[in-house]
PDB file of N, CA and C in Angstrom:
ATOM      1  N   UNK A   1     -88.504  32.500  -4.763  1.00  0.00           N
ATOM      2  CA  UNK A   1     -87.734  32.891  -3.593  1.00  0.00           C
ATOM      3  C   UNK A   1     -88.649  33.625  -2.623  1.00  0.00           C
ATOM      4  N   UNK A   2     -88.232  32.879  -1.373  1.00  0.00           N
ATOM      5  CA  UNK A   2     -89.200  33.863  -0.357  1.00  0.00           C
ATOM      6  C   UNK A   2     -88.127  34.472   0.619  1.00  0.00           C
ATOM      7  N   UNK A   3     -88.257  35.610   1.508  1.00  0.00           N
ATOM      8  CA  UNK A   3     -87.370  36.348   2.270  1.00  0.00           C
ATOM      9  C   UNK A   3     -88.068  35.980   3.536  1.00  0.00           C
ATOM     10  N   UNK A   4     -86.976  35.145   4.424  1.00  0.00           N
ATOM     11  CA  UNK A   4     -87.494  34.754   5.492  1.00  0.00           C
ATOM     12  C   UNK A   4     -87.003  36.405   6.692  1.00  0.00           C
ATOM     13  N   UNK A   5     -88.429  36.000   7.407  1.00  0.00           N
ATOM     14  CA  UNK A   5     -88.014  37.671   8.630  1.00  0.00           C
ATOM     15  C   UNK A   5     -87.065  37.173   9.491  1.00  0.00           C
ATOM     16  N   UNK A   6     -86.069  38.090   9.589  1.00  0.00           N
ATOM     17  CA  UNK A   6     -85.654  38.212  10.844  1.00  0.00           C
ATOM     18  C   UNK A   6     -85.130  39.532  11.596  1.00  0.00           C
ATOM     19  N   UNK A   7     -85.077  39.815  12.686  1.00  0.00           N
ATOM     20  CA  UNK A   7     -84.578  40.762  13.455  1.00  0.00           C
ATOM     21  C   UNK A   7     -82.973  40.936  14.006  1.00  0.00           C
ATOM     22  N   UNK A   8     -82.740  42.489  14.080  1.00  0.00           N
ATOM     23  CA  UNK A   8     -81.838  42.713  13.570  1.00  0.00           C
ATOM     24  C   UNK A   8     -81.245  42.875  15.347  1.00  0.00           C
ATOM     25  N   UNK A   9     -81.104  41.361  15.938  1.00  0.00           N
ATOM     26  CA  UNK A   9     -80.444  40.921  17.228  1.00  0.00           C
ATOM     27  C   UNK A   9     -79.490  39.833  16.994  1.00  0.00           C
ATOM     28  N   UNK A  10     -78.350  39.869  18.150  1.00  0.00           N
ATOM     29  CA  UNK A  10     -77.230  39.225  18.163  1.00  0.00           C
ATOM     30  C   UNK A  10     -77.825  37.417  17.421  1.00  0.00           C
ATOM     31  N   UNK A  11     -78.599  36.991  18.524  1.00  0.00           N
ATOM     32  CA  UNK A  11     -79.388  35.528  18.991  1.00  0.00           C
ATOM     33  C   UNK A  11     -80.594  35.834  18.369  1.00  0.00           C
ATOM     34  N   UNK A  12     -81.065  34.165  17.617  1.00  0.00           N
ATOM     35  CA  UNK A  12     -82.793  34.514  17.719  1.00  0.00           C
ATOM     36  C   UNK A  12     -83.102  33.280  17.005  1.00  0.00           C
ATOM     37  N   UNK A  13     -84.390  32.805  17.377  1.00  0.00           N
ATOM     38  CA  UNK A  13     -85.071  31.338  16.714  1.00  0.00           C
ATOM     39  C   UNK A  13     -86.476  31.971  16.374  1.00  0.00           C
ATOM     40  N   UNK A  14     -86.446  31.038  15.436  1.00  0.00           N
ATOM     41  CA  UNK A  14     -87.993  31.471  14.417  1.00  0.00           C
ATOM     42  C   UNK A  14     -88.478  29.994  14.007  1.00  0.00           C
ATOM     43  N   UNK A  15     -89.772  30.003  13.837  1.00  0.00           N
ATOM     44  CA  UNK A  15     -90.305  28.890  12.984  1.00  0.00           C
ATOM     45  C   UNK A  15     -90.887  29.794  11.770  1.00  0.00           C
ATOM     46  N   UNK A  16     -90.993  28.555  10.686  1.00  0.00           N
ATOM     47  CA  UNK A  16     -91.382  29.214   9.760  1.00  0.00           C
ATOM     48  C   UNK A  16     -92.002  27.561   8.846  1.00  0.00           C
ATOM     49  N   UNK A  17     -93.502  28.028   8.164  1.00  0.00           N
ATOM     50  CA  UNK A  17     -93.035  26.772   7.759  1.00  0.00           C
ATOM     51  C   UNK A  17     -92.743  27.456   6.025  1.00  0.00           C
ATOM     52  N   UNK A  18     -92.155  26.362   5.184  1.00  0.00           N
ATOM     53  CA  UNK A  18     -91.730  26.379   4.062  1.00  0.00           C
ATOM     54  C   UNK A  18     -91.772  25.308   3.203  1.00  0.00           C
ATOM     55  N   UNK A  19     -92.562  25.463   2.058  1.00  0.00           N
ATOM     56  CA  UNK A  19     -92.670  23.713   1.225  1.00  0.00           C
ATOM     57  C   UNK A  19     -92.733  22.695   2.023  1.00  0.00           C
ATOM     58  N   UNK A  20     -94.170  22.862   3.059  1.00  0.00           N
ATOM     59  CA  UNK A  20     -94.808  21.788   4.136  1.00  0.00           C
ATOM     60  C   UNK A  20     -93.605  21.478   4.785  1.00  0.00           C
ATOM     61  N   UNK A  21     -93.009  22.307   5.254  1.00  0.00           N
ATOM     62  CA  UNK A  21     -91.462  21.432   6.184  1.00  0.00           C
ATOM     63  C   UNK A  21     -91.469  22.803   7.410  1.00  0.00           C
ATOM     64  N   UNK A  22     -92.106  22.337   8.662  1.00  0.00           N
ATOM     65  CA  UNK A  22     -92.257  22.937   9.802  1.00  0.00           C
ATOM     66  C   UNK A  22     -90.672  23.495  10.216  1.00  0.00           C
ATOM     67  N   UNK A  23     -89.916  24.812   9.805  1.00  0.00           N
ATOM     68  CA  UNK A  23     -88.306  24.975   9.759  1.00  0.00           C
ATOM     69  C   UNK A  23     -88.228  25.859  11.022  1.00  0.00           C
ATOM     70  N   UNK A  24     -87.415  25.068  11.594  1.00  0.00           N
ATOM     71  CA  UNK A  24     -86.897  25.985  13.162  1.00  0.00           C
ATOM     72  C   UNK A  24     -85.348  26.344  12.744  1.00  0.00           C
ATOM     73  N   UNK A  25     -85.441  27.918  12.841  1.00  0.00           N
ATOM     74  CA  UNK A  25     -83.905  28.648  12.114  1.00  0.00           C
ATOM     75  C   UNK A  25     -83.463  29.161  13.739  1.00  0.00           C
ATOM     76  N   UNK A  26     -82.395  28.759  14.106  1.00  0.00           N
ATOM     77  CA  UNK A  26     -81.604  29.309  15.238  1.00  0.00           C
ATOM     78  C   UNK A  26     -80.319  29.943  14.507  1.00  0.00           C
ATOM     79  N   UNK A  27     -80.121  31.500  14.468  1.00  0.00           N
ATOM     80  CA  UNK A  27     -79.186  31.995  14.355  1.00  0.00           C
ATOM     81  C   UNK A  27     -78.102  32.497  15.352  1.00  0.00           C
ATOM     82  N   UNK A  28     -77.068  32.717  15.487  1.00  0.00           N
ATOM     83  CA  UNK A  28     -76.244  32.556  16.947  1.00  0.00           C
ATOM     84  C   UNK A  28     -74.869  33.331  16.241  1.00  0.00           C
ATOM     85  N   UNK A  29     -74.500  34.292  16.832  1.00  0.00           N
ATOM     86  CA  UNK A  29     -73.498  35.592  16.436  1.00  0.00           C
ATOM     87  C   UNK A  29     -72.122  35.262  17.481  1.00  0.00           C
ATOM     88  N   UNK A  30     -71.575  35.157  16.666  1.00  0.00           N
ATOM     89  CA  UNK A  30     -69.839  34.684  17.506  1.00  0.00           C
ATOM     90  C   UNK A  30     -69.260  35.875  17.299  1.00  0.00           C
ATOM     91  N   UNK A  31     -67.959  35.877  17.674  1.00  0.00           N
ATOM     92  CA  UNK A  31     -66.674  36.914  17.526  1.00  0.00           C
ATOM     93  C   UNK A  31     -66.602  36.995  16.027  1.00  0.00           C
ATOM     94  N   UNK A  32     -66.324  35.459  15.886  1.00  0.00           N
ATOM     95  CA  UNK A  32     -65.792  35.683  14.220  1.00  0.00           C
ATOM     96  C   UNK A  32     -67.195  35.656  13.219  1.00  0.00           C
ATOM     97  N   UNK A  33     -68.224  35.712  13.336  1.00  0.00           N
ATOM     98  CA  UNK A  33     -69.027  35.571  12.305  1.00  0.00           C
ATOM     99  C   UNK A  33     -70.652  35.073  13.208  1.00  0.00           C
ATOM    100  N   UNK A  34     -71.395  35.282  11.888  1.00  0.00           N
ATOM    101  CA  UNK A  34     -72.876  34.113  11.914  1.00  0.00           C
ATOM    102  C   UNK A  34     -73.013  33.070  11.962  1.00  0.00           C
ATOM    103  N   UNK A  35     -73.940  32.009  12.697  1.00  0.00           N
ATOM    104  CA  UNK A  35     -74.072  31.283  12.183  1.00  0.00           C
ATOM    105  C   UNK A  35     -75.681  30.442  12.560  1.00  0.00           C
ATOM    106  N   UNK A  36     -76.037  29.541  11.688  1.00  0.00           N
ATOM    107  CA  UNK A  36     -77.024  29.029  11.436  1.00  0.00           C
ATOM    108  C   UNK A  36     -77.343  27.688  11.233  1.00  0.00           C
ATOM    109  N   UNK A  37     -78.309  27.837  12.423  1.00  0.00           N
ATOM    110  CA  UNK A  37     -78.421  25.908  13.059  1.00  0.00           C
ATOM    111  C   UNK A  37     -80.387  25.871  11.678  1.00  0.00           C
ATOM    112  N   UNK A  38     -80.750  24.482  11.430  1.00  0.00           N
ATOM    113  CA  UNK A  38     -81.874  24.752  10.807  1.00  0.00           C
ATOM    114  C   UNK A  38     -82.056  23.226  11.068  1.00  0.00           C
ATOM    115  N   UNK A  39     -83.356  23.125  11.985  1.00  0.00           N
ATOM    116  CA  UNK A  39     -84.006  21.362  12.188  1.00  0.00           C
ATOM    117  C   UNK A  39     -85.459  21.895  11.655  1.00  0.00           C
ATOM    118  N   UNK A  40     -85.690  20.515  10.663  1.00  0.00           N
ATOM    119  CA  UNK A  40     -86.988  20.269  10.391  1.00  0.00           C
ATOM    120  C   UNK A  40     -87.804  19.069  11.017  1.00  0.00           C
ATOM    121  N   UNK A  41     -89.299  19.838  11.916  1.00  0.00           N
ATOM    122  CA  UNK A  41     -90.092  18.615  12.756  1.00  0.00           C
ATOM    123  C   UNK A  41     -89.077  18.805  14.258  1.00  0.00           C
ATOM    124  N   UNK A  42     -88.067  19.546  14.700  1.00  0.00           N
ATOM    125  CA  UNK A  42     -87.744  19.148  15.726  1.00  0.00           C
ATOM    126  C   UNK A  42     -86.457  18.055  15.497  1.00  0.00           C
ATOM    127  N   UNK A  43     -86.285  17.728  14.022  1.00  0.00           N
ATOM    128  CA  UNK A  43     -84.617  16.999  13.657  1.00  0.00           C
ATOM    129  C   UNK A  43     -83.735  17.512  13.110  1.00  0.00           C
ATOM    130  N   UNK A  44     -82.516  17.915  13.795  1.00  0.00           N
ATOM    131  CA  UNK A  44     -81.731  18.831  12.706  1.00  0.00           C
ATOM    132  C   UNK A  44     -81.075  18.220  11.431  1.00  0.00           C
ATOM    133  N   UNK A  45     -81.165  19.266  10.359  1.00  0.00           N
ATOM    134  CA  UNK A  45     -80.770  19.275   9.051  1.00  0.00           C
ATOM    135  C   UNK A  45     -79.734  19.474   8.975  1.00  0.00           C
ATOM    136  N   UNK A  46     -79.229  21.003   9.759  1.00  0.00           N
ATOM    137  CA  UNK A  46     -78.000  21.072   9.655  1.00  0.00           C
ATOM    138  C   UNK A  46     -77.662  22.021  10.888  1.00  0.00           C
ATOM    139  N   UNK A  47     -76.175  22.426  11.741  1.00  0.00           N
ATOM    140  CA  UNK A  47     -75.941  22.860  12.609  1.00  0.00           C
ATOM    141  C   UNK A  47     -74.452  23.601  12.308  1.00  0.00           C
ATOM    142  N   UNK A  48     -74.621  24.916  12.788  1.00  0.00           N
ATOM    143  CA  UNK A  48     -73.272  25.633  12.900  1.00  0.00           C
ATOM    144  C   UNK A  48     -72.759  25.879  11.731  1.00  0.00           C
ATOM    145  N   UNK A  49     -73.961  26.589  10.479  1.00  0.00           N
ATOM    146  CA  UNK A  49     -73.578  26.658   9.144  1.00  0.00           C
ATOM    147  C   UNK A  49     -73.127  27.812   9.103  1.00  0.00           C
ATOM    148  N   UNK A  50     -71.793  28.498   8.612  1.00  0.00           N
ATOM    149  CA  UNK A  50     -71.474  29.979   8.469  1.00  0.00           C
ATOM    150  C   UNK A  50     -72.132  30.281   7.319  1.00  0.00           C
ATOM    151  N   UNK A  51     -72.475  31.818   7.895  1.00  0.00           N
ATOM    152  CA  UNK A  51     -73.875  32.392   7.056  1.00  0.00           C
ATOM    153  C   UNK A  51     -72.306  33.674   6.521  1.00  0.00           C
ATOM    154  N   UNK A  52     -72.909  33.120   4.725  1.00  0.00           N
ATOM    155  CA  UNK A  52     -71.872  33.562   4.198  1.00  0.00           C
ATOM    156  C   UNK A  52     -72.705  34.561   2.960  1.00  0.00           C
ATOM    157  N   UNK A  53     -72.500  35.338   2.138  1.00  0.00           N
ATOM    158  CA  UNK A  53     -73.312  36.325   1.316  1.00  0.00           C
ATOM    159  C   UNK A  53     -73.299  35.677  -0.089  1.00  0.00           C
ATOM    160  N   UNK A  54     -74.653  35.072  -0.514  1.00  0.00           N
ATOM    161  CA  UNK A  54     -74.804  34.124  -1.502  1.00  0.00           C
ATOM    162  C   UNK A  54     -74.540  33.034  -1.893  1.00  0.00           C
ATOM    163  N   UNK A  55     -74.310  32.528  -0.151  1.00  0.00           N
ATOM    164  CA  UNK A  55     -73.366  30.864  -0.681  1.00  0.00           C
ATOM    165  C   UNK A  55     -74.670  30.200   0.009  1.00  0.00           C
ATOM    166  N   UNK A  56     -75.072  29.407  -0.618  1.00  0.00           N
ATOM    167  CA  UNK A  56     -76.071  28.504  -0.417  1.00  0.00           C
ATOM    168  C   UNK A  56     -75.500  28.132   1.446  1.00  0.00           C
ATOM    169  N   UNK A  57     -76.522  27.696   2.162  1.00  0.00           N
ATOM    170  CA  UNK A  57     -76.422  27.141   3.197  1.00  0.00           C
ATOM    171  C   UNK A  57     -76.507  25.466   3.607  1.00  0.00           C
ATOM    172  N   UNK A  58     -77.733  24.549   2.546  1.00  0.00           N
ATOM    173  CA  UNK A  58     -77.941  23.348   3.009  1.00  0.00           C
ATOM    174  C   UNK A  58     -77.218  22.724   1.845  1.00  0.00           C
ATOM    175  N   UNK A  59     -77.305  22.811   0.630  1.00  0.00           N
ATOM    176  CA  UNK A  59     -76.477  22.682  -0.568  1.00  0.00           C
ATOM    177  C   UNK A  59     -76.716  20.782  -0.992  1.00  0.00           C
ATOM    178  N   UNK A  60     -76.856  20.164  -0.034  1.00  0.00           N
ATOM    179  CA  UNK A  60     -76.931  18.837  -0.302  1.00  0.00           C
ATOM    180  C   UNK A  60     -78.090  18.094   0.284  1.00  0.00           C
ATOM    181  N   UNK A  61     -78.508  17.553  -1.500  1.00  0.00           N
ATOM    182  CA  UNK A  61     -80.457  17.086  -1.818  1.00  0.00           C
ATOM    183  C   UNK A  61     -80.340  15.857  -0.423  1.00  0.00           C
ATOM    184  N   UNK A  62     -79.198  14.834  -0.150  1.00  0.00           N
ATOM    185  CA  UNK A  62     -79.594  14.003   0.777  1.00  0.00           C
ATOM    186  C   UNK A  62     -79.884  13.827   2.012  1.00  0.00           C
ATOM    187  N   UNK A  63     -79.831  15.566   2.521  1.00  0.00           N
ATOM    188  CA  UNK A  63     -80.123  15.924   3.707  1.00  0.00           C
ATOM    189  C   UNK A  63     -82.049  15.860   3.787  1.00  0.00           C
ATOM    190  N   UNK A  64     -82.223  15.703   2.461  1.00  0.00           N
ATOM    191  CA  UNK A  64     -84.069  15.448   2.814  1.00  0.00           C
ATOM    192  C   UNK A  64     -84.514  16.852   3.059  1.00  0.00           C
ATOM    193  N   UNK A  65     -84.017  17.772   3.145  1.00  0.00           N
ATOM    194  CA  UNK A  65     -84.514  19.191   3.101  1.00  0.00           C
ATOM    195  C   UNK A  65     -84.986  19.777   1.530  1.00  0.00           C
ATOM    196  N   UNK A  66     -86.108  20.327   1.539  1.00  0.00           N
ATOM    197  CA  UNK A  66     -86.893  20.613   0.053  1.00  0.00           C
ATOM    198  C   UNK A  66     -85.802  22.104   0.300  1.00  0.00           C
ATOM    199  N   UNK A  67     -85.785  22.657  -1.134  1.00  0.00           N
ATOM    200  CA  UNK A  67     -85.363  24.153  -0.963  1.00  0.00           C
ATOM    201  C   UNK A  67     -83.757  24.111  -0.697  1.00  0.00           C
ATOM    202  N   UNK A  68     -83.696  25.682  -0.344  1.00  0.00           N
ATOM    203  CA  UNK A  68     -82.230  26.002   0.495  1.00  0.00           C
ATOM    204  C   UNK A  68     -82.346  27.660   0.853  1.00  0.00           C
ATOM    205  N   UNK A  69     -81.404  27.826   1.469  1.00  0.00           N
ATOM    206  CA  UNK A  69     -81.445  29.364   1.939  1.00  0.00           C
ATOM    207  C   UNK A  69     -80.151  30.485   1.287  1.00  0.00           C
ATOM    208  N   UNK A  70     -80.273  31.548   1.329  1.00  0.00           N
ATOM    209  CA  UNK A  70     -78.555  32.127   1.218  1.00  0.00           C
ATOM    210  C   UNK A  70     -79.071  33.034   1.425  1.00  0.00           C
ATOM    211  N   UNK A  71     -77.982  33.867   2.192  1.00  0.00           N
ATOM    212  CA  UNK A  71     -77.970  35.692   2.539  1.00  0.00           C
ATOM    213  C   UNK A  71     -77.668  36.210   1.342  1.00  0.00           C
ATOM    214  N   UNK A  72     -78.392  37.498   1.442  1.00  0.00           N
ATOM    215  CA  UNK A  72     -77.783  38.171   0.506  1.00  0.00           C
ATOM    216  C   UNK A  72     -77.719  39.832   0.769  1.00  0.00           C
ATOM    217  N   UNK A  73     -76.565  40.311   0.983  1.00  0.00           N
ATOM    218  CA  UNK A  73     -76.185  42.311   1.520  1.00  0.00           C
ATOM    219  C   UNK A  73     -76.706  42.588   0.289  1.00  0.00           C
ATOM    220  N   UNK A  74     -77.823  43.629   0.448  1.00  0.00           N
ATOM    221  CA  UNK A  74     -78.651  44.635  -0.488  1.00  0.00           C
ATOM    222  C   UNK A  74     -77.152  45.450  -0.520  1.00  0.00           C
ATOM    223  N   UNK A  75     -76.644  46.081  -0.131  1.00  0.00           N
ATOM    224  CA  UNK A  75     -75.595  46.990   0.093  1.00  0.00           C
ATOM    225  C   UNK A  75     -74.332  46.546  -0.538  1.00  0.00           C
ATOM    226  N   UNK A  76     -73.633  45.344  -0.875  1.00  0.00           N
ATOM    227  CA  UNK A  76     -72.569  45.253  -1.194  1.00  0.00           C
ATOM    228  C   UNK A  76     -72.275  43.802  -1.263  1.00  0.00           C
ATOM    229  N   UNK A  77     -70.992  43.336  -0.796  1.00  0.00           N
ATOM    230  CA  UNK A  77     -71.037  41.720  -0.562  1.00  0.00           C
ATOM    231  C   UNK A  77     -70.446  41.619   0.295  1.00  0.00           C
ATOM    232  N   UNK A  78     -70.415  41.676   1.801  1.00  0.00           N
ATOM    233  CA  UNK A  78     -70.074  41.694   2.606  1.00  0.00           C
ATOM    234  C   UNK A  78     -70.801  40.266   3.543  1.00  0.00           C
ATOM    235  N   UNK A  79     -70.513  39.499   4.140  1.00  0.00           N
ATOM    236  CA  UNK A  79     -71.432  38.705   4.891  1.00  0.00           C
ATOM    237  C   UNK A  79     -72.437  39.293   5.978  1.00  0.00           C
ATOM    238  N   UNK A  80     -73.245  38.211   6.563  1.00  0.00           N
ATOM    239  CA  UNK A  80     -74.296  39.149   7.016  1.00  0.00           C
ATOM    240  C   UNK A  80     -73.666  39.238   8.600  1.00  0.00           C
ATOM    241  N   UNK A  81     -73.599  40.305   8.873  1.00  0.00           N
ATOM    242  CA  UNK A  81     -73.973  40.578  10.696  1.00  0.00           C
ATOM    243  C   UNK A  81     -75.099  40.866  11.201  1.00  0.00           C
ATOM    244  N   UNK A  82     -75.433  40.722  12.504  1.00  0.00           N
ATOM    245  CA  UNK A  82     -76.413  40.452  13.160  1.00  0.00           C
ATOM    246  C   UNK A  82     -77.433  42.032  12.991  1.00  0.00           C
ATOM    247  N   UNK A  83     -76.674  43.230  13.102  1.00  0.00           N
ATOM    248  CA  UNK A  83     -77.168  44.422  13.274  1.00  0.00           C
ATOM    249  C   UNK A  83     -77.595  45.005  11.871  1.00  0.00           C
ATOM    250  N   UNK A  84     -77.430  44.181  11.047  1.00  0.00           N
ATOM    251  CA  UNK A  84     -77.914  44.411   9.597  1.00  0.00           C
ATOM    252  C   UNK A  84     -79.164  43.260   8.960  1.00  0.00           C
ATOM    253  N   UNK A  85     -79.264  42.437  10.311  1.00  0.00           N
ATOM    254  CA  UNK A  85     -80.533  41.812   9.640  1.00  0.00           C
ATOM    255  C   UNK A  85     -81.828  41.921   9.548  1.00  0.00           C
ATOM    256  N   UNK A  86     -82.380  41.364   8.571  1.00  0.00           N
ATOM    257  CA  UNK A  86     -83.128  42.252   8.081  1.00  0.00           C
ATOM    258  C   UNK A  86     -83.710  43.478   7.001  1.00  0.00           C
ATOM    259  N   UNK A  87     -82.452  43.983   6.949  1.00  0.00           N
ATOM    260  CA  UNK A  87     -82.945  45.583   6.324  1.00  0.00           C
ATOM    261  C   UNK A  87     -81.488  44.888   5.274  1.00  0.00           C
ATOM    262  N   UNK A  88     -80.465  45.370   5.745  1.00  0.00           N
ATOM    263  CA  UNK A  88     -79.178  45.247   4.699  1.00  0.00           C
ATOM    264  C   UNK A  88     -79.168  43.660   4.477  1.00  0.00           C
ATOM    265  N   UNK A  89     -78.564  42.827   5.631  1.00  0.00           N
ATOM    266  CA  UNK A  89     -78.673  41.452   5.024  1.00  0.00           C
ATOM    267  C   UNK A  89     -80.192  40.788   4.863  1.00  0.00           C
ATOM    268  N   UNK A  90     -80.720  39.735   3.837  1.00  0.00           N
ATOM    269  CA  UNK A  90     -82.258  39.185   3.740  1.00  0.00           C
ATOM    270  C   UNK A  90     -81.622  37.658   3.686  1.00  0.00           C
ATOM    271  N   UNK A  91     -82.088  37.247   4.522  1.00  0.00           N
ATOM    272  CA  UNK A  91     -82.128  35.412   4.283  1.00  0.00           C
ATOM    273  C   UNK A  91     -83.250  35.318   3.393  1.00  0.00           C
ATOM    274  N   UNK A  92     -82.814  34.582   2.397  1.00  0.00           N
ATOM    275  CA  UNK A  92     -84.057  34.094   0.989  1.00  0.00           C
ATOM    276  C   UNK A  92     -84.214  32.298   1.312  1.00  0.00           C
ATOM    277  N   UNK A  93     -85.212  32.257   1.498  1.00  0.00           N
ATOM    278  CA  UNK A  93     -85.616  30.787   1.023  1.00  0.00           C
ATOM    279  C   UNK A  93     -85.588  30.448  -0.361  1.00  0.00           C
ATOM    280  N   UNK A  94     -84.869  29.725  -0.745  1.00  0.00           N
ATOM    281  CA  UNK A  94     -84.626  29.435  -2.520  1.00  0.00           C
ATOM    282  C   UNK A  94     -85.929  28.175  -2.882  1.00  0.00           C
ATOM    283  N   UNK A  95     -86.824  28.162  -3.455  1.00  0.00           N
ATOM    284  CA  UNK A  95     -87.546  27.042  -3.500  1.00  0.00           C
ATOM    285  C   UNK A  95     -87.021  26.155  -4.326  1.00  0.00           C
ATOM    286  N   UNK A  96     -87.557  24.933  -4.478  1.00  0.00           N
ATOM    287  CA  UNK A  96     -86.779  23.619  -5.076  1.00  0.00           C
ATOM    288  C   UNK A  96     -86.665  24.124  -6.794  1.00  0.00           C
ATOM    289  N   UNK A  97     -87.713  24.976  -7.228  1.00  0.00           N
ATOM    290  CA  UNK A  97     -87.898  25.574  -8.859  1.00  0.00           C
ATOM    291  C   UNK A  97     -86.294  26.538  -9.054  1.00  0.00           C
ATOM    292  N   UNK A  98     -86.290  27.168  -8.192  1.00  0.00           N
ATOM    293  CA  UNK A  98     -84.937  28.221  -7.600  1.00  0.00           C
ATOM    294  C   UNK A  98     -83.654  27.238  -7.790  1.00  0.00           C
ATOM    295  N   UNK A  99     -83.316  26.335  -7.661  1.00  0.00           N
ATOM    296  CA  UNK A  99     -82.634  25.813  -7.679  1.00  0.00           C
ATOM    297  C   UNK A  99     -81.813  24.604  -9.121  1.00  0.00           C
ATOM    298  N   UNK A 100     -80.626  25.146  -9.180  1.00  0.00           N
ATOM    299  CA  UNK A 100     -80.315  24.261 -10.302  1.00  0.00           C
ATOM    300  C   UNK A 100     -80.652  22.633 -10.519  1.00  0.00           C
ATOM    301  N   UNK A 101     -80.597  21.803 -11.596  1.00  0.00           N
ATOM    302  CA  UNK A 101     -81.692  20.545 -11.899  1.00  0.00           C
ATOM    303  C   UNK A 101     -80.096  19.696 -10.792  1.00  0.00           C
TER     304      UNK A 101
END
């Protein structure tokens, strides 16, 4: 597991790469919640995923994405908000070993 950075703002895009897969993470803060767009190369994988506290995010191998991600509150189980990222909520990159067979 790796802890991908992020900052603890409403909006924000990052590259990162991860298991040779160049990952552009756009996170985007609504009324009701998080959420999380993720294209690999510039193609999206997936779009408008609610970022929920330990629930896997990409979850399905035929999306061609190696890995997966999930939040997780150091503090409790609460989902993540924007003003806690970072420090209270950590997005983990789960590597493909991380992951059940």
């Amino acid at each position: 597991m790796l802890i991908v950075p992020l900052r603890a703002v409403p909006n924000q895009k990052l590259s990162i790469l991860l298991a040779n897969q160049l990952c552009q993470i756009t996170l985007r803060t609504r009324w009701f919640g998080l959420y999380m767009d993720l294209s690999v190369n510039d193609s999206p994988v997936r779009q408008g995923i609610v970022c929920q506290n330990w629930n896997r995010i990409i979850r399905d191998a035929y999306l061609g994405f190696v890995g997966d991600f999930a939040f997780w509150d150091t503090q409790g189980s609460s989902d993540p908000t924007y003003d806690g990222l970072g420090s209270r909520y950590l997005l983990y990159y789960l590597e493909k070993s991380d992951l059940p067979a």
